[in-house]
C-alpha atoms as a PDB file:
ATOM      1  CA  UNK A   1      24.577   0.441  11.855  1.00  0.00           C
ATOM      2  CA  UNK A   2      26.146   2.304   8.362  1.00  0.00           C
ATOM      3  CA  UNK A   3      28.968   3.947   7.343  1.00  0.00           C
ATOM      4  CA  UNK A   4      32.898   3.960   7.996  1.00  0.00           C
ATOM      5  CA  UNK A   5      35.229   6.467   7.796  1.00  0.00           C
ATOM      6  CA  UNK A   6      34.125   8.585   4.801  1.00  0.00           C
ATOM      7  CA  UNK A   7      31.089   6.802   4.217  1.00  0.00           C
ATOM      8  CA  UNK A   8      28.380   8.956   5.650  1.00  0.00           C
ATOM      9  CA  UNK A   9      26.050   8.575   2.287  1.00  0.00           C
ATOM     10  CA  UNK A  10      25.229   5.216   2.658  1.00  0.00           C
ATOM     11  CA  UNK A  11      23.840   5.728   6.223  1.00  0.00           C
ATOM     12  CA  UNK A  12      21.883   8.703   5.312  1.00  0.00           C
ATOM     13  CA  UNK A  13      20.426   6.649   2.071  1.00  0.00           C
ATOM     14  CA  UNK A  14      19.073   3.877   4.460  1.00  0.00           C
ATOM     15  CA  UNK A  15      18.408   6.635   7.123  1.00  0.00           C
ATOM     16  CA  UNK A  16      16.382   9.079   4.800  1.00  0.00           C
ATOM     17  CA  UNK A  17      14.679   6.026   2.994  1.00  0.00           C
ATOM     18  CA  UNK A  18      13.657   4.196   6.539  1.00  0.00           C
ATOM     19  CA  UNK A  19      12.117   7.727   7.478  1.00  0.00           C
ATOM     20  CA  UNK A  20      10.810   7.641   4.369  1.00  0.00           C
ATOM     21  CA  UNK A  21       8.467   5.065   4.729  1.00  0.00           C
ATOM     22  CA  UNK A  22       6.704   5.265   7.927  1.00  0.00           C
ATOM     23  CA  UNK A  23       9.532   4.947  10.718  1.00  0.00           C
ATOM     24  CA  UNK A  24       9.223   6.878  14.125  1.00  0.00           C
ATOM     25  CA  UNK A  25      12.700   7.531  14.892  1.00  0.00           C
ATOM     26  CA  UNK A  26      15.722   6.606  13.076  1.00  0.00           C
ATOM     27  CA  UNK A  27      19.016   5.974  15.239  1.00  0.00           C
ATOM     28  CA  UNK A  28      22.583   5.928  13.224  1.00  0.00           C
ATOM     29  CA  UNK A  29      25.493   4.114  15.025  1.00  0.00           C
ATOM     30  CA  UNK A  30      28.665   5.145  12.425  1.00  0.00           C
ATOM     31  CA  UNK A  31      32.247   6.242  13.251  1.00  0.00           C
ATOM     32  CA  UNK A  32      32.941   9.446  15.035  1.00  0.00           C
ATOM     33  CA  UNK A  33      34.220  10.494  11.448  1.00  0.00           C
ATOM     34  CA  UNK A  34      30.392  11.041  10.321  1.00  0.00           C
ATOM     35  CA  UNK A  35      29.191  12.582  13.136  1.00  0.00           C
ATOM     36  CA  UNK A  36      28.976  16.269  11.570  1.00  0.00           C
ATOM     37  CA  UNK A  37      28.128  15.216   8.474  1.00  0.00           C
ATOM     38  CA  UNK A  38      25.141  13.034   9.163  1.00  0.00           C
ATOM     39  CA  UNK A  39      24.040  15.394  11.661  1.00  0.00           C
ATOM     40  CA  UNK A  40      23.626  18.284   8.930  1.00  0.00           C
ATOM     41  CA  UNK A  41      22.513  16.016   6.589  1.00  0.00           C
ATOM     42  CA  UNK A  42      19.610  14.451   8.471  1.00  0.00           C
ATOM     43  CA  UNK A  43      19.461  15.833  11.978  1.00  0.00           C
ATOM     44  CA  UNK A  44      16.146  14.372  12.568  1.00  0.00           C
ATOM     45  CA  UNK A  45      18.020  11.127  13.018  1.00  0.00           C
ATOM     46  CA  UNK A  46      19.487  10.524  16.490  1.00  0.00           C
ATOM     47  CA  UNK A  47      23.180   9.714  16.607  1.00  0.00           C
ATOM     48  CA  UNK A  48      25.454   7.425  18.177  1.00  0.00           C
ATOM     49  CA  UNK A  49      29.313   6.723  17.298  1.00  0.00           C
ATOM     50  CA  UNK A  50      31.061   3.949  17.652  1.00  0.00           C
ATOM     51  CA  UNK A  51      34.207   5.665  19.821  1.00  0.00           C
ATOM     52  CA  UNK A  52      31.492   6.419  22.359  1.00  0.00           C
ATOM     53  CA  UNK A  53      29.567   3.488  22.833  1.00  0.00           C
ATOM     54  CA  UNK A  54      30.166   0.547  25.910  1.00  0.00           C
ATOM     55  CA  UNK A  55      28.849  -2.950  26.461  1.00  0.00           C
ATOM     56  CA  UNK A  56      26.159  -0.826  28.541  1.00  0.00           C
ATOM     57  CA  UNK A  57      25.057   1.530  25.809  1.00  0.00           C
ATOM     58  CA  UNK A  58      25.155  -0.334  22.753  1.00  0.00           C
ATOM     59  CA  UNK A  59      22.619  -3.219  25.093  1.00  0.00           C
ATOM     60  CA  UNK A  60      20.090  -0.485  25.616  1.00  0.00           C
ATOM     61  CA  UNK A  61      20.203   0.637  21.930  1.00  0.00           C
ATOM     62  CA  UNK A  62      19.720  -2.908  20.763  1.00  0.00           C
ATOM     63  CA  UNK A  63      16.885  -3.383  23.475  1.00  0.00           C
ATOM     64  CA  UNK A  64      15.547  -0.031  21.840  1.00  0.00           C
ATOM     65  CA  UNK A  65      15.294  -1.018  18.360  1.00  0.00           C
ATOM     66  CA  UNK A  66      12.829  -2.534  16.351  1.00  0.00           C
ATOM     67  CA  UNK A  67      14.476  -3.445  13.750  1.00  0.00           C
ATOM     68  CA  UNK A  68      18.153  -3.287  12.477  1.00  0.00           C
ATOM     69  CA  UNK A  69      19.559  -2.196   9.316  1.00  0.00           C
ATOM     70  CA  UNK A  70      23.370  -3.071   8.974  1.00  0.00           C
ATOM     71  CA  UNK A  71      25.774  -3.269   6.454  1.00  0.00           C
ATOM     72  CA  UNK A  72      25.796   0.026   4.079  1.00  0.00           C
ATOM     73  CA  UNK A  73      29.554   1.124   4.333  1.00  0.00           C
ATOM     74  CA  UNK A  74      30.575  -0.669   7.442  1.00  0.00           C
ATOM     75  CA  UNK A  75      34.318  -1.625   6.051  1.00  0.00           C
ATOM     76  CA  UNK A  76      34.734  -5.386   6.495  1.00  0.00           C
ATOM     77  CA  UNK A  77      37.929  -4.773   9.232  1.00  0.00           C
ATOM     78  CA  UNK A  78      38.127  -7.646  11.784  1.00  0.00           C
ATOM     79  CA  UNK A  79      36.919  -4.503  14.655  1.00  0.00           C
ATOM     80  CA  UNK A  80      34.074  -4.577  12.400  1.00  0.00           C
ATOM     81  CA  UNK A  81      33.380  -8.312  12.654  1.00  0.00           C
ATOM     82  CA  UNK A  82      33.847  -8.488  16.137  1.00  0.00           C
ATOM     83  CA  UNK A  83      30.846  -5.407  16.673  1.00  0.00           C
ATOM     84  CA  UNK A  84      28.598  -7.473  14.415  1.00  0.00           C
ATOM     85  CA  UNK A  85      28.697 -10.508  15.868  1.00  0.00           C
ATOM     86  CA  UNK A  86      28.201  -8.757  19.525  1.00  0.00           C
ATOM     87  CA  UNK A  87      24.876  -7.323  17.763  1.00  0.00           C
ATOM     88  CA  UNK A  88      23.943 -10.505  16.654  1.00  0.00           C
ATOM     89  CA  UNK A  89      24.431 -12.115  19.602  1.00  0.00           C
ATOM     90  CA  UNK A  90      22.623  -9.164  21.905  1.00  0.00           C
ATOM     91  CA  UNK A  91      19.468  -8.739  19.726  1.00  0.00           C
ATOM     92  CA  UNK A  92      16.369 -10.158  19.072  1.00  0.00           C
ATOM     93  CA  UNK A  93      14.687  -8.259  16.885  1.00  0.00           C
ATOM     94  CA  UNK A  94      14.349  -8.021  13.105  1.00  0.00           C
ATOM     95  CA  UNK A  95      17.789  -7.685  11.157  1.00  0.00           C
ATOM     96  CA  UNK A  96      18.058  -6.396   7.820  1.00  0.00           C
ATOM     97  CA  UNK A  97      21.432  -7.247   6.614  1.00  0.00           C
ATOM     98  CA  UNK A  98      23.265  -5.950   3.304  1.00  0.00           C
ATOM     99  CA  UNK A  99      26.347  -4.832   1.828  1.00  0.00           C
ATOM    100  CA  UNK A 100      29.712  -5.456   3.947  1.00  0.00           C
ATOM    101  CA  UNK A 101      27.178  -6.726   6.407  1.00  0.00           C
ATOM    102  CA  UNK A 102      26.889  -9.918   4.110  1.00  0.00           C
ATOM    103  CA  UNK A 103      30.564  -9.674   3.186  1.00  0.00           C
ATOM    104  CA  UNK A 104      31.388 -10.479   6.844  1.00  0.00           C
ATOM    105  CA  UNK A 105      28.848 -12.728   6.872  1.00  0.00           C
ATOM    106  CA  UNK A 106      30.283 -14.652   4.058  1.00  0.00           C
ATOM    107  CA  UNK A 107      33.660 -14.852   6.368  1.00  0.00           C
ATOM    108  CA  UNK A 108      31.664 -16.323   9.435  1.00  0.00           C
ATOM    109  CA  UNK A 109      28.979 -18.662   8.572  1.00  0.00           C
ATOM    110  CA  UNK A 110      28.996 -19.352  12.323  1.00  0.00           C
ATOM    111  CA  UNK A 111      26.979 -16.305  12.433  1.00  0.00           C
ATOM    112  CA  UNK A 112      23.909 -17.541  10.907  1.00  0.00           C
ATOM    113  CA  UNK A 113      22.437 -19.489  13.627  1.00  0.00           C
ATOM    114  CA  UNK A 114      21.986 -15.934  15.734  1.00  0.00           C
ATOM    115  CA  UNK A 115      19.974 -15.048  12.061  1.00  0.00           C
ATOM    116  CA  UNK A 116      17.782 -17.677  12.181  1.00  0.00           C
ATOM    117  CA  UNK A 117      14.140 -16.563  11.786  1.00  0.00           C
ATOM    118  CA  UNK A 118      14.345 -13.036  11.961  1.00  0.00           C
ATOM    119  CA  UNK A 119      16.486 -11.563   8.669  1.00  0.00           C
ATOM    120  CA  UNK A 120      16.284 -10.202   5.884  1.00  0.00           C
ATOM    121  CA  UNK A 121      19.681 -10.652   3.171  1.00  0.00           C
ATOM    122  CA  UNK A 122      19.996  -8.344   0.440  1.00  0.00           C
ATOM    123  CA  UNK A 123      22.368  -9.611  -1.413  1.00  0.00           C
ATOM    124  CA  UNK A 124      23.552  -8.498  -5.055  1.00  0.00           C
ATOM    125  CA  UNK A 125      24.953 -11.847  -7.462  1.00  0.00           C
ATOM    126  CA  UNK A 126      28.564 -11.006  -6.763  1.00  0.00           C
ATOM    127  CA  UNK A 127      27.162 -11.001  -2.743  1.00  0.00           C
ATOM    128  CA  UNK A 128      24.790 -14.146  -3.647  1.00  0.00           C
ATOM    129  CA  UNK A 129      28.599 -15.522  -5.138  1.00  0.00           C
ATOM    130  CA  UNK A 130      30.716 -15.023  -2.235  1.00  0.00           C
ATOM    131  CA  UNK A 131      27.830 -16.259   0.605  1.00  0.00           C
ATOM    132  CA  UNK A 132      27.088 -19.274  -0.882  1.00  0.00           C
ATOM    133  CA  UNK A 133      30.564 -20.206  -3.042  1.00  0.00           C
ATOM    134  CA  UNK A 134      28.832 -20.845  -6.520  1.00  0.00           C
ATOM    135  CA  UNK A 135      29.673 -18.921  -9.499  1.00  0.00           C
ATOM    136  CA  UNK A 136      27.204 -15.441 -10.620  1.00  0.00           C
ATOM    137  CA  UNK A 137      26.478 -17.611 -13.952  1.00  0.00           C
ATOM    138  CA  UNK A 138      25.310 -20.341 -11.985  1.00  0.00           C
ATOM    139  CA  UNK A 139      23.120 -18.569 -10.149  1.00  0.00           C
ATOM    140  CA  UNK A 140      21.939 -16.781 -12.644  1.00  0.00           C
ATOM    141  CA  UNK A 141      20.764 -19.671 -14.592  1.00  0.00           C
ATOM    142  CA  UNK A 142      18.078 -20.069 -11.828  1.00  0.00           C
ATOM    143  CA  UNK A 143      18.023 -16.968  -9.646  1.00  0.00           C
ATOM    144  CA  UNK A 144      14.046 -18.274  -8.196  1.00  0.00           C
ATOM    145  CA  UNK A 145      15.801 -22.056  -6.812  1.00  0.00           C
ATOM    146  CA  UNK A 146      19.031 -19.750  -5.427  1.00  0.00           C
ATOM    147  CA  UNK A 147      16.881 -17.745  -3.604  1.00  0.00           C
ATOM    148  CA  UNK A 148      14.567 -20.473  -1.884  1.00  0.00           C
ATOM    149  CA  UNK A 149      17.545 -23.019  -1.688  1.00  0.00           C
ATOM    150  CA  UNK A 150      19.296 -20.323   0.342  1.00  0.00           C
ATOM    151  CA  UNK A 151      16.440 -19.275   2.540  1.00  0.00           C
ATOM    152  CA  UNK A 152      15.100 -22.506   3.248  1.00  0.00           C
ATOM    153  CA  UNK A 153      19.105 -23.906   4.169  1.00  0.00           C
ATOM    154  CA  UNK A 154      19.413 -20.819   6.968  1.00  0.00           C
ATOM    155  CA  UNK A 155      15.844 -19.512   7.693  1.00  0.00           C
ATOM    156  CA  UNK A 156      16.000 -16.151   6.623  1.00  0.00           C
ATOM    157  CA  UNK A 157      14.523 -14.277   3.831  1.00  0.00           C
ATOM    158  CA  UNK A 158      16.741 -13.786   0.621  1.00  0.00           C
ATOM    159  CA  UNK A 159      16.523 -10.952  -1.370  1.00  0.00           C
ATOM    160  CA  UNK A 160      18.424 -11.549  -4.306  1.00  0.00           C
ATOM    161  CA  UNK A 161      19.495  -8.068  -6.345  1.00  0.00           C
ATOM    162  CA  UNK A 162      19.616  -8.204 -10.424  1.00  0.00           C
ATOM    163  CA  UNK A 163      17.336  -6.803 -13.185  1.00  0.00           C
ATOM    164  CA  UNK A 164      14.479  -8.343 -11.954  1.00  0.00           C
ATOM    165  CA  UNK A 165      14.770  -9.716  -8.063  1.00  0.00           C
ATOM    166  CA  UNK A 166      13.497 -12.177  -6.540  1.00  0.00           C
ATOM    167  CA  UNK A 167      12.361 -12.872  -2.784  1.00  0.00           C
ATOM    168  CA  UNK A 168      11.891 -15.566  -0.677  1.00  0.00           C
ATOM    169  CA  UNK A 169      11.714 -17.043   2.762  1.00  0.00           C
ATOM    170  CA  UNK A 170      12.140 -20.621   1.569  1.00  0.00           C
ATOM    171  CA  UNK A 171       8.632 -21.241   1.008  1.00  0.00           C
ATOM    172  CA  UNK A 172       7.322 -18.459  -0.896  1.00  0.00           C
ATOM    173  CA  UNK A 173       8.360 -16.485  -3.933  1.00  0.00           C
ATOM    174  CA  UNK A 174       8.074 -13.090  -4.991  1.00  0.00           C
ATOM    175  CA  UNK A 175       9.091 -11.755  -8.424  1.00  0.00           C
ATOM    176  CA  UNK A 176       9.346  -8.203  -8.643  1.00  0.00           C
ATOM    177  CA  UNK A 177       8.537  -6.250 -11.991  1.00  0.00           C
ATOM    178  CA  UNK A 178       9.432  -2.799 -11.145  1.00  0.00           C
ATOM    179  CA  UNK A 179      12.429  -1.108 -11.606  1.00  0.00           C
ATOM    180  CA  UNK A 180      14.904   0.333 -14.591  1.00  0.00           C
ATOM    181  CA  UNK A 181      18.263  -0.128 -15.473  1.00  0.00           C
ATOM    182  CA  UNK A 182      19.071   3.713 -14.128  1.00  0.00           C
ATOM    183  CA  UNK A 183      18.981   1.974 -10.815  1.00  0.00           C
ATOM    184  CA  UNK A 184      22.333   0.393 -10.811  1.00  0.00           C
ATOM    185  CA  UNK A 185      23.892   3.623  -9.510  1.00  0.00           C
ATOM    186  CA  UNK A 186      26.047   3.883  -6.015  1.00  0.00           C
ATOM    187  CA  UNK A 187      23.091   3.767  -2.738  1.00  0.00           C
ATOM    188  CA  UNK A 188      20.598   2.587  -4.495  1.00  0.00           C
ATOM    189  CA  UNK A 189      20.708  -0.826  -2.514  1.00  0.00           C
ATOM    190  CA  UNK A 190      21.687   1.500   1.204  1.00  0.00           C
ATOM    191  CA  UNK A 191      18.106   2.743   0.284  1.00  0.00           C
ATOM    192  CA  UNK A 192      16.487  -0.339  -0.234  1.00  0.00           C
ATOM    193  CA  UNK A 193      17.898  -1.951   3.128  1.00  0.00           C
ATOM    194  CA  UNK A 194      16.258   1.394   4.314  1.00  0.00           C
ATOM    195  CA  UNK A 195      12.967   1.041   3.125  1.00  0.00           C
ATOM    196  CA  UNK A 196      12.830  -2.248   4.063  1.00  0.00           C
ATOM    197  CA  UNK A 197      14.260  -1.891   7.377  1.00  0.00           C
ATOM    198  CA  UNK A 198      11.671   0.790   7.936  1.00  0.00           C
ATOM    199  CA  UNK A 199       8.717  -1.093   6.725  1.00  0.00           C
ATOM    200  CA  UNK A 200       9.813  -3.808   9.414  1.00  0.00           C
ATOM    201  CA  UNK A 201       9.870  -1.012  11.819  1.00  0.00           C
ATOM    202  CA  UNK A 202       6.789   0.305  11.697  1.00  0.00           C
ATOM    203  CA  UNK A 203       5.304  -2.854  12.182  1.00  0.00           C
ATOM    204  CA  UNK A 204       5.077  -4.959   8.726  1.00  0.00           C
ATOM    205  CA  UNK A 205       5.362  -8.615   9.170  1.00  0.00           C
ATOM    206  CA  UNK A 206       9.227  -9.329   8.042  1.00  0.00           C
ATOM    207  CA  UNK A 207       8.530 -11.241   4.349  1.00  0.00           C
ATOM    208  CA  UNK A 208       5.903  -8.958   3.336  1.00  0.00           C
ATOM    209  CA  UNK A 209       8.171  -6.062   4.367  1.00  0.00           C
ATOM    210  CA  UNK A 210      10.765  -7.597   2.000  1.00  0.00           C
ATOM    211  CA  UNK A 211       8.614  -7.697  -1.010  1.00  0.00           C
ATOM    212  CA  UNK A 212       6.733  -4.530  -0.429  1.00  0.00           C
ATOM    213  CA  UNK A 213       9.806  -3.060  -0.201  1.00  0.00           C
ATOM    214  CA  UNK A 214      11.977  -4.163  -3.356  1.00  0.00           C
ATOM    215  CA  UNK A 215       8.527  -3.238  -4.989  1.00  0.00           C
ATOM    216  CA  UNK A 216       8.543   0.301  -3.425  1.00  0.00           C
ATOM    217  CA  UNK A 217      11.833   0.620  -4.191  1.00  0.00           C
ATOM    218  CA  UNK A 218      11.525  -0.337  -8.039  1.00  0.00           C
ATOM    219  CA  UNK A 219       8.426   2.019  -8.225  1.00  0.00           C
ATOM    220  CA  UNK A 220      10.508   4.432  -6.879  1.00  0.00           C
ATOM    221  CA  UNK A 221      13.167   4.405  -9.082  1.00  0.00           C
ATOM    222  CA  UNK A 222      10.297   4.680 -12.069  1.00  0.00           C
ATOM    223  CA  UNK A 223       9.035   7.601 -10.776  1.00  0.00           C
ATOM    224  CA  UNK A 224      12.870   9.016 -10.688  1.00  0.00           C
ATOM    225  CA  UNK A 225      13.357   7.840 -14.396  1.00  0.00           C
ATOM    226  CA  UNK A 226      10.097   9.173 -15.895  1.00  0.00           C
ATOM    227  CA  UNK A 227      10.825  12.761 -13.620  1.00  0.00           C
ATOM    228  CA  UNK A 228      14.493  12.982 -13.976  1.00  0.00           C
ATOM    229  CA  UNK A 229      15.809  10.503 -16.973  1.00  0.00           C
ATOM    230  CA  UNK A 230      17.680   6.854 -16.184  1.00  0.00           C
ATOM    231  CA  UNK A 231      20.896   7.838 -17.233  1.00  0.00           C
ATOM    232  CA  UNK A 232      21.700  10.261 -14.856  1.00  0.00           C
ATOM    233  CA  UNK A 233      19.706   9.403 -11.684  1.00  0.00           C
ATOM    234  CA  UNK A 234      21.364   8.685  -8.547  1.00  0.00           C
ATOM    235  CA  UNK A 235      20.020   7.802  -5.163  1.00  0.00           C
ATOM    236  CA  UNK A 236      19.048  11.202  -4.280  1.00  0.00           C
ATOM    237  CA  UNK A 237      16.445  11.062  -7.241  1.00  0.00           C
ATOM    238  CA  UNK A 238      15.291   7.618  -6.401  1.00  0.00           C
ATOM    239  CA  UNK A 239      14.311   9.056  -2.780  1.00  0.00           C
ATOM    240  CA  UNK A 240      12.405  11.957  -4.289  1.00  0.00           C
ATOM    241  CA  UNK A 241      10.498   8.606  -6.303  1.00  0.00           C
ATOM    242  CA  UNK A 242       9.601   7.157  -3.232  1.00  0.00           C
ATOM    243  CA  UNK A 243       8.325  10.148  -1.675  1.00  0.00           C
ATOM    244  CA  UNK A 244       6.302  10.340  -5.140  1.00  0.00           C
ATOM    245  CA  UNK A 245       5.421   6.962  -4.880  1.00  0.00           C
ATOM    246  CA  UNK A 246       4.172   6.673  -1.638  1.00  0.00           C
ATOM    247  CA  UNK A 247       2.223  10.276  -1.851  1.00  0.00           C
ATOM    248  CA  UNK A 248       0.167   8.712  -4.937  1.00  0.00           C
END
């Protein structure tokens, strides 16, 4: 569930990247405004749009799925809010939440009881700052405790974004070493909810898609850097990586 209006790239990033990885089938539910876009730009995906789907439809797509990526350039309008929370409610599989995804979330913390036990948040510090309401330079100062305090408090798994992350499902932690500072570019998180997303998908149990995948992510955007150069890769390169990566 990715993009508004004008946003097609950041469902193709987590499209191409859950692909990318091992998924079967990739299904994009985005705007009407996409459609032609997304459908040139990956037409192996299939397609759904918003203006099209009922209470009927969007039931069998969730009953479809098996997993859900949502968040990468959804808007945060209160039509958006009120979709999310029907997904939430109607679903029951694995949920892979990021970007305005967690921005809603951070507006309706009555949501995370339909989380409970079966997501994955990918949240950035300035994310990490609005969900939980302490400062980035608090967190910061102990990015491992953030992380487990805030998985253990809503049973989910936290994967929290900076130079080097950090995952957890309020037990365990995971600190990533891959990864360059060339990363920080626009998508580069849409294809990280992607690739983990996709892991989930294809049948990886939900924490050990999370870490595999920040780590197949980082490796991936090593592989762009040493190919292409850090300062000028974009999310297109750190695909190419992970098609590199996983190859090798």
């Amino acid at each position: 569930i990715a993009g508004s209006k004008n946003m097609s790239g950041a469902a193709y990033f987590a499209g191409r990247a859950a692909y990318g990885v091992g998924a079967g089938l990739v299904r994009i539910l985005t705007p009407e405004a996409n459609r032609v876009i997304l459908q040139g730009q990956l037409p192996q995906a299939m397609l759904s749009v918003w203006e099209e789907t009922d209470a009927v439809s969007l039931a069998d797509m969730l009953a479809w799925a098996d997993t859900l990526v949502i968040g990468p350039g959804i808007g945060t309008s209160e039509i958006m809010a009120q979709r999310l929370e029907e997904v939430f409610a109607g679903s029951r599989c694995p949920i892979v939440l990021d970007a305005d995804g967690l921005n809603l979330l951070a507006e309706h913390e009555e949501w995370y009881p339909l989380l409970t036990g079966r997501a994955v948040l990918t949240p950035h510090m300035g994310e990490m700052a609005r969900l939980t309401g302490r400062s980035i330079a608090e967190l910061k100062a102990d990015r491992a405790k953030a992380a487990l305090d805030f998985a253990r408090e809503h049973q989910i798994i936290c994967v929290l974004k900076d130079s080097s992350t950090v995952v957890s499902d309020g037990k365990r932690l995971y600190f990533n070493q891959t990864g360059n500072h060339g990363m920080a570019t626009g998508g580069s998180g849409d294809v990280l909810a992607g690739v983990i997303g996709g892991l989930a998908g294809a049948g990886q149990e939900l924490f050990k898609a999370a870490y595999m995948g920040v780590f197949l992510h980082g490796s991936a955007g090593d592989a762009a850097a040493a190919r292409f150069g850090a300062r000028g890769m974009t999310s297109v390169e750190i695909i190419e990586g992970l098609f590199e990566v996983l190859k090798n």
